[in-house]
PDB file of N, CA and C in Angstrom:
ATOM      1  N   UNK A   1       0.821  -1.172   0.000  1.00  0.00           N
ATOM      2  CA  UNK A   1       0.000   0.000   0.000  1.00  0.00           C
ATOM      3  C   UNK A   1       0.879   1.254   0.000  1.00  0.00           C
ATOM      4  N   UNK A   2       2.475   1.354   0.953  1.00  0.00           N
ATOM      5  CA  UNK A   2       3.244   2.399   1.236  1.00  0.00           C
ATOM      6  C   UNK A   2       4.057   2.569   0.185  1.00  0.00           C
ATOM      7  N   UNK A   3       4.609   2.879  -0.062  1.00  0.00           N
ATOM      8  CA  UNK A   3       6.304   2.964  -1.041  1.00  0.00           C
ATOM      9  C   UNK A   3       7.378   2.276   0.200  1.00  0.00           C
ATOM     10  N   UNK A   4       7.832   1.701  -0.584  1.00  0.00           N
ATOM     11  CA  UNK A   4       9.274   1.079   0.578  1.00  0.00           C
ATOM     12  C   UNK A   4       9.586   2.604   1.202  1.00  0.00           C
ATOM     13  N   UNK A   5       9.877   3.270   0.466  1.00  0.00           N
ATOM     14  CA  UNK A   5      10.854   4.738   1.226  1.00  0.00           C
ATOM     15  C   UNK A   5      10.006   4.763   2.052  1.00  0.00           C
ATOM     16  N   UNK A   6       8.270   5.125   2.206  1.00  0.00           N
ATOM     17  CA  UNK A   6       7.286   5.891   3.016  1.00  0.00           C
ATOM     18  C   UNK A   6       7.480   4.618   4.576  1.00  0.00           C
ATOM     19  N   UNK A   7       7.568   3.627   4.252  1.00  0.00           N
ATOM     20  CA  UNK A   7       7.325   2.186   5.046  1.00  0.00           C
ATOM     21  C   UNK A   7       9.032   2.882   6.371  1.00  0.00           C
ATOM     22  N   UNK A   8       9.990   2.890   5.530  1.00  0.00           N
ATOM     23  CA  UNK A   8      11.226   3.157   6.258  1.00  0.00           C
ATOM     24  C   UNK A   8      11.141   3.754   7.056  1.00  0.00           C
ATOM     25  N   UNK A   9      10.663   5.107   6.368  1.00  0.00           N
ATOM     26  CA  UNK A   9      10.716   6.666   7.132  1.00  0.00           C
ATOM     27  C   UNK A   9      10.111   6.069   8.108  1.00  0.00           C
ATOM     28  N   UNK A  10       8.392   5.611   8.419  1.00  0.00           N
ATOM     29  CA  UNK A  10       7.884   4.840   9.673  1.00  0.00           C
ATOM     30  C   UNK A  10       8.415   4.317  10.398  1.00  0.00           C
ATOM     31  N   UNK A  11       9.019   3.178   9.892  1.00  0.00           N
ATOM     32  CA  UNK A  11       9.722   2.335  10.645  1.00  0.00           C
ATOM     33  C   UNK A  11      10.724   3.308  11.579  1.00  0.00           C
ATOM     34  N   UNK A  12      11.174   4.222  10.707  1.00  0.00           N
ATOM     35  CA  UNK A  12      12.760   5.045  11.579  1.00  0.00           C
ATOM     36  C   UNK A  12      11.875   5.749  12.544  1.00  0.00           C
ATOM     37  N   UNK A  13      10.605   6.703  11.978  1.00  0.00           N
ATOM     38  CA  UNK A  13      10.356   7.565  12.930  1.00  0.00           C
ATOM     39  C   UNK A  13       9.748   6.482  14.648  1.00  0.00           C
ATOM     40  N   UNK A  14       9.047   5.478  14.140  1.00  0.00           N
ATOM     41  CA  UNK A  14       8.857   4.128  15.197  1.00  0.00           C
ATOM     42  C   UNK A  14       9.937   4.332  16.337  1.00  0.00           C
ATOM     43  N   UNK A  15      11.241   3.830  15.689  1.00  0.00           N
ATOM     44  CA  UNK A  15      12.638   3.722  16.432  1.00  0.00           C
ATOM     45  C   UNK A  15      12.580   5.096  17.157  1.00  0.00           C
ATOM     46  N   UNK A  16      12.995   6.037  15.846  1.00  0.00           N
ATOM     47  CA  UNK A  16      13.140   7.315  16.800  1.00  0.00           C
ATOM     48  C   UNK A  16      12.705   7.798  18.293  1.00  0.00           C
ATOM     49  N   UNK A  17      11.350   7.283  18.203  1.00  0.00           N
ATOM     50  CA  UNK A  17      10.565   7.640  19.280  1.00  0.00           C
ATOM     51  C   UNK A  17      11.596   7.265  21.030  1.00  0.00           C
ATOM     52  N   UNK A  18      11.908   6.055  20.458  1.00  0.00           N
ATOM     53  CA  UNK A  18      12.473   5.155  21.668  1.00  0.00           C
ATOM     54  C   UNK A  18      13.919   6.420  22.331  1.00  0.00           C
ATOM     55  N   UNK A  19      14.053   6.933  21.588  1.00  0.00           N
ATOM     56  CA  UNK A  19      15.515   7.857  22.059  1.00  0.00           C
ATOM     57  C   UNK A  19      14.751   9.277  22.776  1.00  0.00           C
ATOM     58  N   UNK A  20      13.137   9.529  22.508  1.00  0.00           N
ATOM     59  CA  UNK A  20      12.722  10.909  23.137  1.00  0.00           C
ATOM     60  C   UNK A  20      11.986  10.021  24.356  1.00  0.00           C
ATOM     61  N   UNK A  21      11.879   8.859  24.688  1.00  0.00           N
ATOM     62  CA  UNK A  21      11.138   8.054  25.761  1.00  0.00           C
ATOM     63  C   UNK A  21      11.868   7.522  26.937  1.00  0.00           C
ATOM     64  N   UNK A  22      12.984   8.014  27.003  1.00  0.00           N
ATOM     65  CA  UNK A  22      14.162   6.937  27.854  1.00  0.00           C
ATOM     66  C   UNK A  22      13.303   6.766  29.465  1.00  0.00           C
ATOM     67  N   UNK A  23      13.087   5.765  30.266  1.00  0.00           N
ATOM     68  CA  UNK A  23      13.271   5.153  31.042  1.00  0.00           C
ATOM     69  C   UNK A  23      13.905   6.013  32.205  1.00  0.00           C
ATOM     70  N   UNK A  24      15.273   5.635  32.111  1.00  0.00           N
ATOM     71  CA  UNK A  24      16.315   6.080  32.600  1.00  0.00           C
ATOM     72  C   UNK A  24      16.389   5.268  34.387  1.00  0.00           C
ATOM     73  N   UNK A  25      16.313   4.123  33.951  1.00  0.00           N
ATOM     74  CA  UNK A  25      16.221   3.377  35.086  1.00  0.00           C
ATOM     75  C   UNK A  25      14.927   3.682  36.138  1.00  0.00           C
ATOM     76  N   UNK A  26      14.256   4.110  35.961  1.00  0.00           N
ATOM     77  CA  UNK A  26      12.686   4.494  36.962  1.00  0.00           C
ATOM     78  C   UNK A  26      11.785   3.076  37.049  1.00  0.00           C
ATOM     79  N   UNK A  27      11.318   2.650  38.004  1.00  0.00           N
ATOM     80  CA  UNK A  27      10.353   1.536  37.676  1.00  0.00           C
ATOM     81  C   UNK A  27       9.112   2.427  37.275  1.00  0.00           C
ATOM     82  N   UNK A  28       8.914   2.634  35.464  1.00  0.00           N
ATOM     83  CA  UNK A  28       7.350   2.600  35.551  1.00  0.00           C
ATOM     84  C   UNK A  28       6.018   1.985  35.124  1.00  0.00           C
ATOM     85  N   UNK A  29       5.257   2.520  35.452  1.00  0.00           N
ATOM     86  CA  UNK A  29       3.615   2.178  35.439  1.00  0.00           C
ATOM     87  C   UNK A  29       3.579   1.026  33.985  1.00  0.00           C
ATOM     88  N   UNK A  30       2.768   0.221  33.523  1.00  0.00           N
ATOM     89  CA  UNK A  30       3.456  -0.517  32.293  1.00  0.00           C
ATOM     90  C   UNK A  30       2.377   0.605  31.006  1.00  0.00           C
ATOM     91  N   UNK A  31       1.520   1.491  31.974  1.00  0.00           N
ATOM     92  CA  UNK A  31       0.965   2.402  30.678  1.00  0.00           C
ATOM     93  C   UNK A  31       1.485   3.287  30.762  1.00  0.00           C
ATOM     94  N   UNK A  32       2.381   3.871  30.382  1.00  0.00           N
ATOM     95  CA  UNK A  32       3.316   5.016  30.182  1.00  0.00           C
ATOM     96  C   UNK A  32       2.991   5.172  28.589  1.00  0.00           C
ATOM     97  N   UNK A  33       3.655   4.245  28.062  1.00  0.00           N
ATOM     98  CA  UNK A  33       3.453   4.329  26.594  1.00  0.00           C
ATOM     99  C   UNK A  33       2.344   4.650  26.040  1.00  0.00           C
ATOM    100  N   UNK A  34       1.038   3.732  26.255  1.00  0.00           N
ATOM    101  CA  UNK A  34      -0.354   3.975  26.016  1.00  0.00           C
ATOM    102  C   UNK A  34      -0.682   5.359  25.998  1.00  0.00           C
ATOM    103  N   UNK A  35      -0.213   6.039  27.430  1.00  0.00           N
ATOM    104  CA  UNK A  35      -0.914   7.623  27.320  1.00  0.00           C
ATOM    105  C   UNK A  35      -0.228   8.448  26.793  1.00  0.00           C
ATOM    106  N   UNK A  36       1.260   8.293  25.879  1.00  0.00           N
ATOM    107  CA  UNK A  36       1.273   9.262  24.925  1.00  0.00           C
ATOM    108  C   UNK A  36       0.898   8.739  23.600  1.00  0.00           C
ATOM    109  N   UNK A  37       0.204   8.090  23.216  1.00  0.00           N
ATOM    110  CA  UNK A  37      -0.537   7.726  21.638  1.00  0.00           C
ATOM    111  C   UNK A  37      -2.202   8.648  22.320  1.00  0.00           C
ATOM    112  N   UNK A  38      -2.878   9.742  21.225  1.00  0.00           N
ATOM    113  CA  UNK A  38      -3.978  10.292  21.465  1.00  0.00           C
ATOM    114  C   UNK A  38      -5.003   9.875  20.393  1.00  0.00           C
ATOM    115  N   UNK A  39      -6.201   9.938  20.810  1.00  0.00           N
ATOM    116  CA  UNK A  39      -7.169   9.824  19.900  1.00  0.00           C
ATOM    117  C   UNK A  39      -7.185  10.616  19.021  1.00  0.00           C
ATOM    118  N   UNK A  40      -6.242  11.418  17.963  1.00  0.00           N
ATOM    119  CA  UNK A  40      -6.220  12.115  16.991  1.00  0.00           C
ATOM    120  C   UNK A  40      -5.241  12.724  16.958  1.00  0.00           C
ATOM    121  N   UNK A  41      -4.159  12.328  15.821  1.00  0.00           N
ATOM    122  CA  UNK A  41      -3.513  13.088  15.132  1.00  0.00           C
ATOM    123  C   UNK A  41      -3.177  13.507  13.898  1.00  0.00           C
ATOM    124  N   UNK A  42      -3.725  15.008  13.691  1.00  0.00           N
ATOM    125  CA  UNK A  42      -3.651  15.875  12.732  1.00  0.00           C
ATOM    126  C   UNK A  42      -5.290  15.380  12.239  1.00  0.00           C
ATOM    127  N   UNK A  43      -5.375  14.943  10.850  1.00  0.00           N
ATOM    128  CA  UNK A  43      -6.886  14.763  10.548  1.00  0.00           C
ATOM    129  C   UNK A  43      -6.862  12.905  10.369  1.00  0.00           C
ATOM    130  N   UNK A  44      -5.987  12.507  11.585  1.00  0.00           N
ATOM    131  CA  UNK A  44      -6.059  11.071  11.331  1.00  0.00           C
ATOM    132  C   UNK A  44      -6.799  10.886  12.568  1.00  0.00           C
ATOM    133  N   UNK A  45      -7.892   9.585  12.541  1.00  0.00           N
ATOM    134  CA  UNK A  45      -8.301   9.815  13.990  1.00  0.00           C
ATOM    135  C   UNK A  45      -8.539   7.777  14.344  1.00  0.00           C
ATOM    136  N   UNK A  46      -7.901   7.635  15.393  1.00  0.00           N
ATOM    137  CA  UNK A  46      -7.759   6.108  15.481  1.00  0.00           C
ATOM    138  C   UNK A  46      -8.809   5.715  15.508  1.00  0.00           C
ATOM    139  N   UNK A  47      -8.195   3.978  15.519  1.00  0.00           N
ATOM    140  CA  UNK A  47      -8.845   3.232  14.740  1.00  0.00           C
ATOM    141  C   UNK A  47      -9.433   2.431  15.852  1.00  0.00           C
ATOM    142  N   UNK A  48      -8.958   2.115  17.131  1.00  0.00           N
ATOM    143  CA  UNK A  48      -9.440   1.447  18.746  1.00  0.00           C
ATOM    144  C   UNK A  48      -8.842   1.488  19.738  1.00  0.00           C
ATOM    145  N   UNK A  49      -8.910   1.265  20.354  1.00  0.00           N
ATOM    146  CA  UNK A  49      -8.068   1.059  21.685  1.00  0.00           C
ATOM    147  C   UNK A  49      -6.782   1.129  21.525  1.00  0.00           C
ATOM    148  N   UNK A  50      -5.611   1.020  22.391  1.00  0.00           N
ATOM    149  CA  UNK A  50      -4.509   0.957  22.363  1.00  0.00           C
ATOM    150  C   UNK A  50      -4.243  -0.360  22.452  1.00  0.00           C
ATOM    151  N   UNK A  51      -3.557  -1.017  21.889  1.00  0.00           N
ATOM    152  CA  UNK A  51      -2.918  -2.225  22.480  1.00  0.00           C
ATOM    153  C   UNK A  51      -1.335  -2.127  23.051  1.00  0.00           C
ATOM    154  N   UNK A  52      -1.782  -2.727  24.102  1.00  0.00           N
ATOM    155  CA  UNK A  52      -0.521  -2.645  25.474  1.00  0.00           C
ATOM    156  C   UNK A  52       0.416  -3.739  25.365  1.00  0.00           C
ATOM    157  N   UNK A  53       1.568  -3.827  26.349  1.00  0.00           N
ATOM    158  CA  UNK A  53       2.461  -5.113  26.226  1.00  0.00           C
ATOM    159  C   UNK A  53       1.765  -5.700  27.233  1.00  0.00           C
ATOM    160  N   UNK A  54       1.958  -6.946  26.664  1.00  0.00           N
ATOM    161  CA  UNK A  54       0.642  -7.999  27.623  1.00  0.00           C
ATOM    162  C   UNK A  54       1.869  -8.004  28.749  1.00  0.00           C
ATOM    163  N   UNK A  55       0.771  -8.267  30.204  1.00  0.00           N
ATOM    164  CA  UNK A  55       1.332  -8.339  31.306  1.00  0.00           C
ATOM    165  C   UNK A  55       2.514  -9.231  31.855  1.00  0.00           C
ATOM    166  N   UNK A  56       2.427 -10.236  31.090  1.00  0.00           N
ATOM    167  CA  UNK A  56       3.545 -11.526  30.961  1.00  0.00           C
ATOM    168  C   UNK A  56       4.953 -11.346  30.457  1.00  0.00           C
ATOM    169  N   UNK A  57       5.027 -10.020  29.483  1.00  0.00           N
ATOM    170  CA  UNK A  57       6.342  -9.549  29.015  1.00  0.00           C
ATOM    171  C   UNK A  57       6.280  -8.114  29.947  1.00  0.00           C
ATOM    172  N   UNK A  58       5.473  -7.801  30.174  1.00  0.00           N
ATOM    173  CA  UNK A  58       6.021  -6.142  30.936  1.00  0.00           C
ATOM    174  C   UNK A  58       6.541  -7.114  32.359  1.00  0.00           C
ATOM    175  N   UNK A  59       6.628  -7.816  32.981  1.00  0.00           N
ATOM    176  CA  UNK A  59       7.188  -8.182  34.208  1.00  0.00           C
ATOM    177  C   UNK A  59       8.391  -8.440  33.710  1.00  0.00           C
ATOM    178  N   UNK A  60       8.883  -9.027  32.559  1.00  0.00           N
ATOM    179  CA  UNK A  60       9.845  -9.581  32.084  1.00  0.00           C
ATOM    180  C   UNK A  60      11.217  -8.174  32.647  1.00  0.00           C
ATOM    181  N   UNK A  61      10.598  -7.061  31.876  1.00  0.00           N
ATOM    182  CA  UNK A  61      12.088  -6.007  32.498  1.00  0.00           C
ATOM    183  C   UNK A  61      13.051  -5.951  31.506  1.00  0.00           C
ATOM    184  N   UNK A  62      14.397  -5.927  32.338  1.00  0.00           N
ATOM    185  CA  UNK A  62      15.646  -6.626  31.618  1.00  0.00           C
ATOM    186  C   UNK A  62      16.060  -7.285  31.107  1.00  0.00           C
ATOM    187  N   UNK A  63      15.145  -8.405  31.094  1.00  0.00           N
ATOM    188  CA  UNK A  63      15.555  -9.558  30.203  1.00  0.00           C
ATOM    189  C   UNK A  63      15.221  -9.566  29.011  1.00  0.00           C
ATOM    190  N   UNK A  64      13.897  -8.388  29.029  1.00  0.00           N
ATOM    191  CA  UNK A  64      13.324  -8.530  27.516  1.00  0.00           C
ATOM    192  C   UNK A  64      13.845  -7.002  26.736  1.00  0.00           C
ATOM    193  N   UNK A  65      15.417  -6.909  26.758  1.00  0.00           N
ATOM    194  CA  UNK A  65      15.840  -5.599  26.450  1.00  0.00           C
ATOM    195  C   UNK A  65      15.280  -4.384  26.659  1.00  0.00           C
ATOM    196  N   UNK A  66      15.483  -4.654  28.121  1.00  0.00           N
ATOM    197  CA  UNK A  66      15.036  -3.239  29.374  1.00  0.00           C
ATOM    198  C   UNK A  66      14.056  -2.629  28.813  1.00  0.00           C
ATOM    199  N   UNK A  67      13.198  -3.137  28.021  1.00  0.00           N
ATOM    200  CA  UNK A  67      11.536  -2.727  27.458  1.00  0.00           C
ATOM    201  C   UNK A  67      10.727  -2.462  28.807  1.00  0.00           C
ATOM    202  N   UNK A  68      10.417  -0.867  29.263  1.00  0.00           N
ATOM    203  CA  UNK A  68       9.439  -0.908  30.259  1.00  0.00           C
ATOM    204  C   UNK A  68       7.712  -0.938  30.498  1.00  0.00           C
ATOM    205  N   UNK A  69       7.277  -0.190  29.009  1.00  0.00           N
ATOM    206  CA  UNK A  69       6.007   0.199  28.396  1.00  0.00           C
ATOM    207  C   UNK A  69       6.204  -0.074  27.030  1.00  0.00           C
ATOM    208  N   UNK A  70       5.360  -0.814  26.689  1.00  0.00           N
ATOM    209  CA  UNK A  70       4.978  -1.005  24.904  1.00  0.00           C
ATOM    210  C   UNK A  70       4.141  -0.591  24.678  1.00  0.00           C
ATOM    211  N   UNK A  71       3.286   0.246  23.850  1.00  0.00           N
ATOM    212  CA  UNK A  71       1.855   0.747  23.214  1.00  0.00           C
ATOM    213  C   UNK A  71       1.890   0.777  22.053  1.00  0.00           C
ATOM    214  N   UNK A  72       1.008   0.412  20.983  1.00  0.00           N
ATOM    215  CA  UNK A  72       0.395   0.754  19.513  1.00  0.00           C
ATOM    216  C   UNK A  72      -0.956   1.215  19.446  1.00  0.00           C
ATOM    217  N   UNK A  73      -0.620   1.843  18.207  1.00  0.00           N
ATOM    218  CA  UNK A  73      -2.149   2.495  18.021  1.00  0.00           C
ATOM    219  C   UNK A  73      -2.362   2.654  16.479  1.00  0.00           C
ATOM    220  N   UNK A  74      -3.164   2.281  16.409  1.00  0.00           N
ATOM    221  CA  UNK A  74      -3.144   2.534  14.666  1.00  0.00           C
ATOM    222  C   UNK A  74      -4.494   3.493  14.630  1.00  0.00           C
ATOM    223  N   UNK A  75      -4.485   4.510  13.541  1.00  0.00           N
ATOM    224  CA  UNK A  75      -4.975   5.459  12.978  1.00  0.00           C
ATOM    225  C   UNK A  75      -5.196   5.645  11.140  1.00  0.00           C
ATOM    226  N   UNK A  76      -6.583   5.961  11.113  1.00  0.00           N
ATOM    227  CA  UNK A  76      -6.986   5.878   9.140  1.00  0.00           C
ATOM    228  C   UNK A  76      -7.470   7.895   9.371  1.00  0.00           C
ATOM    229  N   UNK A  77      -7.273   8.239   7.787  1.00  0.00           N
ATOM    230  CA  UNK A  77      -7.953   9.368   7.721  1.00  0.00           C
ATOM    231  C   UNK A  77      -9.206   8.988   7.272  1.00  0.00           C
ATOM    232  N   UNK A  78     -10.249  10.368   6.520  1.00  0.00           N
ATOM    233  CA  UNK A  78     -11.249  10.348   5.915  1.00  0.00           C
ATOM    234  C   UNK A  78     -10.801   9.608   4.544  1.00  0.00           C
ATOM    235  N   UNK A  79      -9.594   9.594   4.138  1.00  0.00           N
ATOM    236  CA  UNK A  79      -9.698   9.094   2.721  1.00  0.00           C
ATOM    237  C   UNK A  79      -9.307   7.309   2.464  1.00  0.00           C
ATOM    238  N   UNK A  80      -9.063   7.248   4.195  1.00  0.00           N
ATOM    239  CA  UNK A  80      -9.045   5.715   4.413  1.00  0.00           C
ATOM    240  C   UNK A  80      -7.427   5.378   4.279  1.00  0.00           C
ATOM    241  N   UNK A  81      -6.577   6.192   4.473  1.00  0.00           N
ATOM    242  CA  UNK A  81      -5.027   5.937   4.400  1.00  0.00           C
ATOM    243  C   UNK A  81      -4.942   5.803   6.322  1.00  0.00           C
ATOM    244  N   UNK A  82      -4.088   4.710   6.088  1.00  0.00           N
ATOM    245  CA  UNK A  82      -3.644   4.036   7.225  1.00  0.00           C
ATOM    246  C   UNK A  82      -2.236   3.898   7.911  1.00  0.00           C
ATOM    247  N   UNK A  83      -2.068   3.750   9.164  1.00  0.00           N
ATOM    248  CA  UNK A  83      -0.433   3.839   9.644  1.00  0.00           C
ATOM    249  C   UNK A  83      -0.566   3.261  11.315  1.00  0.00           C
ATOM    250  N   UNK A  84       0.072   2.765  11.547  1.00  0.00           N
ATOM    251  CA  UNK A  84       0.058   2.525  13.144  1.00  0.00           C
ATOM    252  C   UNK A  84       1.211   3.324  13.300  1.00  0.00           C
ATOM    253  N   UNK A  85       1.307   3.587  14.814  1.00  0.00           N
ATOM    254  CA  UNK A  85       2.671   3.772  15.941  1.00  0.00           C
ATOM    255  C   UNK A  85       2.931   3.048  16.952  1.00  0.00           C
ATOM    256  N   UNK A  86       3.999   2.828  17.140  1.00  0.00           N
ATOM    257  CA  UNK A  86       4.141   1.949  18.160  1.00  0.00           C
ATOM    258  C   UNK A  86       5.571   2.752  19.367  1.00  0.00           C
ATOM    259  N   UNK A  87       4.658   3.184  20.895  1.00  0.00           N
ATOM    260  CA  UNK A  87       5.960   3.667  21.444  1.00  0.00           C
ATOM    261  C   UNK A  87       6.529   2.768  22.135  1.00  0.00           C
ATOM    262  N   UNK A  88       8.099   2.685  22.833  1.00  0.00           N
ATOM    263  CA  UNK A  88       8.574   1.789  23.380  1.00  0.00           C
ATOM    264  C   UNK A  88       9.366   2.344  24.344  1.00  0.00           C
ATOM    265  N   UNK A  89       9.211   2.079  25.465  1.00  0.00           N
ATOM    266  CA  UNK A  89       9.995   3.289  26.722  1.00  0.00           C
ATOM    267  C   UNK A  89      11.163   1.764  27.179  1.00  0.00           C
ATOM    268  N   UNK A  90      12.106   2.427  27.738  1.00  0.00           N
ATOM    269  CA  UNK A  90      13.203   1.249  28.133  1.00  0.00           C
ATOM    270  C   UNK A  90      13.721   2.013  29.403  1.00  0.00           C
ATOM    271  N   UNK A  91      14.726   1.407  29.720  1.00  0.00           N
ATOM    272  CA  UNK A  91      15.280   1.399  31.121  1.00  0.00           C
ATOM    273  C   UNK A  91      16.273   2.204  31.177  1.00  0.00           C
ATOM    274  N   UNK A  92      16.952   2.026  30.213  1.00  0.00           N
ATOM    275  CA  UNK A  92      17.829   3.721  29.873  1.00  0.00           C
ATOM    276  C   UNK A  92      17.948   3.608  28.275  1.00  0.00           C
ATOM    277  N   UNK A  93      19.058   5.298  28.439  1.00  0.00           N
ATOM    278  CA  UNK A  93      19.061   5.813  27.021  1.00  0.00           C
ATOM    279  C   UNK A  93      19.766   4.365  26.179  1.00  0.00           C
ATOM    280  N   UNK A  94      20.994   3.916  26.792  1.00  0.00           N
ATOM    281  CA  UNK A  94      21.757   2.510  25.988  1.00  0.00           C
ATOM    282  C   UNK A  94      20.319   1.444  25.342  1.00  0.00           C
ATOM    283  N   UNK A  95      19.636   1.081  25.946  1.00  0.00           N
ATOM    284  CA  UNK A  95      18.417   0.121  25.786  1.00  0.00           C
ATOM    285  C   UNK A  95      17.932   0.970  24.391  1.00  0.00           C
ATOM    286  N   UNK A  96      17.673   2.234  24.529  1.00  0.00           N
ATOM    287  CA  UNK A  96      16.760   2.689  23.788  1.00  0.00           C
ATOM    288  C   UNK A  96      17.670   2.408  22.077  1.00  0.00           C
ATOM    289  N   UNK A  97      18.998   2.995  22.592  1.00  0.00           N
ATOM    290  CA  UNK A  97      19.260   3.307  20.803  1.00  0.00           C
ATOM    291  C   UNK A  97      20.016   1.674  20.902  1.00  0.00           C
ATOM    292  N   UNK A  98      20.047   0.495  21.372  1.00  0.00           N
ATOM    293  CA  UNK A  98      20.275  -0.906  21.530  1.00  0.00           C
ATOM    294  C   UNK A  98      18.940  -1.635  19.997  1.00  0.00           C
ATOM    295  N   UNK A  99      17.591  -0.526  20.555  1.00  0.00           N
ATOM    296  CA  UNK A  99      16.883  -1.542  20.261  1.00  0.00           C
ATOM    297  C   UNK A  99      16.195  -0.166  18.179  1.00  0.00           C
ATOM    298  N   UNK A 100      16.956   1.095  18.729  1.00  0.00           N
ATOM    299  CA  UNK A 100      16.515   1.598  17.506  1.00  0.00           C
ATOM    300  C   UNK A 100      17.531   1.179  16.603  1.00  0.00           C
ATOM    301  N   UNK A 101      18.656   0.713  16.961  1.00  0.00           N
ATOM    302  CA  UNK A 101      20.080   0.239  15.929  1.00  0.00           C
ATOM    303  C   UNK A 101      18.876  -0.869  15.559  1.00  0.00           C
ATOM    304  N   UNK A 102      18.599  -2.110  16.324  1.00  0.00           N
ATOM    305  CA  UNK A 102      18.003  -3.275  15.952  1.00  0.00           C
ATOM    306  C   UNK A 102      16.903  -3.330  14.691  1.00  0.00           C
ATOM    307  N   UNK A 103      16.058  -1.794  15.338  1.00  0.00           N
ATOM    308  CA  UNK A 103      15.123  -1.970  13.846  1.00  0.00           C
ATOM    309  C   UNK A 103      15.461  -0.812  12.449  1.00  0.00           C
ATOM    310  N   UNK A 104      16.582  -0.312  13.057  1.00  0.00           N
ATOM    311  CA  UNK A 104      17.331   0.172  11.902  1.00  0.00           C
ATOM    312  C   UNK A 104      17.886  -0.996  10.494  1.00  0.00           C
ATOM    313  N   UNK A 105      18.287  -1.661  11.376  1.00  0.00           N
ATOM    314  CA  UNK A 105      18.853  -2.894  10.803  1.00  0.00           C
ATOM    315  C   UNK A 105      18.066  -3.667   9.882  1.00  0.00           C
ATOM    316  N   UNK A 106      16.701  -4.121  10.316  1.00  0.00           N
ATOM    317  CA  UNK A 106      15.670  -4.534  10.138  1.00  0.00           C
ATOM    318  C   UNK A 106      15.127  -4.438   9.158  1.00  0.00           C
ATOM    319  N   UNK A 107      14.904  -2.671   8.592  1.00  0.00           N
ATOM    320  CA  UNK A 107      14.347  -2.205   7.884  1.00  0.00           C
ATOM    321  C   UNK A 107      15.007  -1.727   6.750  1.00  0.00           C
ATOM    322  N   UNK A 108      16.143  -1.743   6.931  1.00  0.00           N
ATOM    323  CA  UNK A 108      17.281  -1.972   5.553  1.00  0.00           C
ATOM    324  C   UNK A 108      17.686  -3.176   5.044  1.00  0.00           C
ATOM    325  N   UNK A 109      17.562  -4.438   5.713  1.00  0.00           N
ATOM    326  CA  UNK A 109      17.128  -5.352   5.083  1.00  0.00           C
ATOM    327  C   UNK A 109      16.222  -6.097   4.435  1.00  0.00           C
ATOM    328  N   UNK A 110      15.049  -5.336   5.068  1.00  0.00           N
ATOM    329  CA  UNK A 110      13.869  -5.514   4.030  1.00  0.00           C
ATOM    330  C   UNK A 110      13.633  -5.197   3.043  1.00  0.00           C
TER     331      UNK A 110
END
């Protein structure tokens, strides 16, 4: 549906996010993430609920590359063009650009 380039840029701005979200070693709440995705952005306006990191991996912590809050949200306009986000808060800044190198990687191999 995207152009590979349009798909990337996502994917990077995805990652990006993880470096303005740091953690920074705090134990938090596992909806952190959830409440910065809003019911509308710009003239896109979502599509349901948030989906959260199920409770079974948010206990996980450190082991699951200091991931503290996971959230997605996907959003369509009026003309029916579509995109999710997905934020990802970690335990510190290292975790964060650990895991934006990872889908850097990812997405240049695709």
């Amino acid at each position: 549906m995207f152009s590979r380039g349009f798909r990337r840029l996502l994917l990077t701005l995805k990652f990006s996010l993880l470096l303005l979200v740091p953690a920074v070693g705090q134990d938090l709440p596992s909806d952190i993430a959830a409440k910065l995705l809003p019911d509308k952005l710009a003239e896109y306006g979502s599509t349901g609920k948030v989906e959260a990191l199920p409770k079974e991996l948010s206990q996980i912590g450190n082991d699951h590359g200091g991931i503290t809050s996971w959230a997605r949200r996907s959003y369509v306009s009026k003309e029916g063009k579509r995109f999710s986000v997905t934020i990802i808060t970690t335990v510190s800044d290292g975790a964060a650009y650990a895991r934006f190198t990872e889908g850097r990687r990812a997405a240049e191999s695709s």
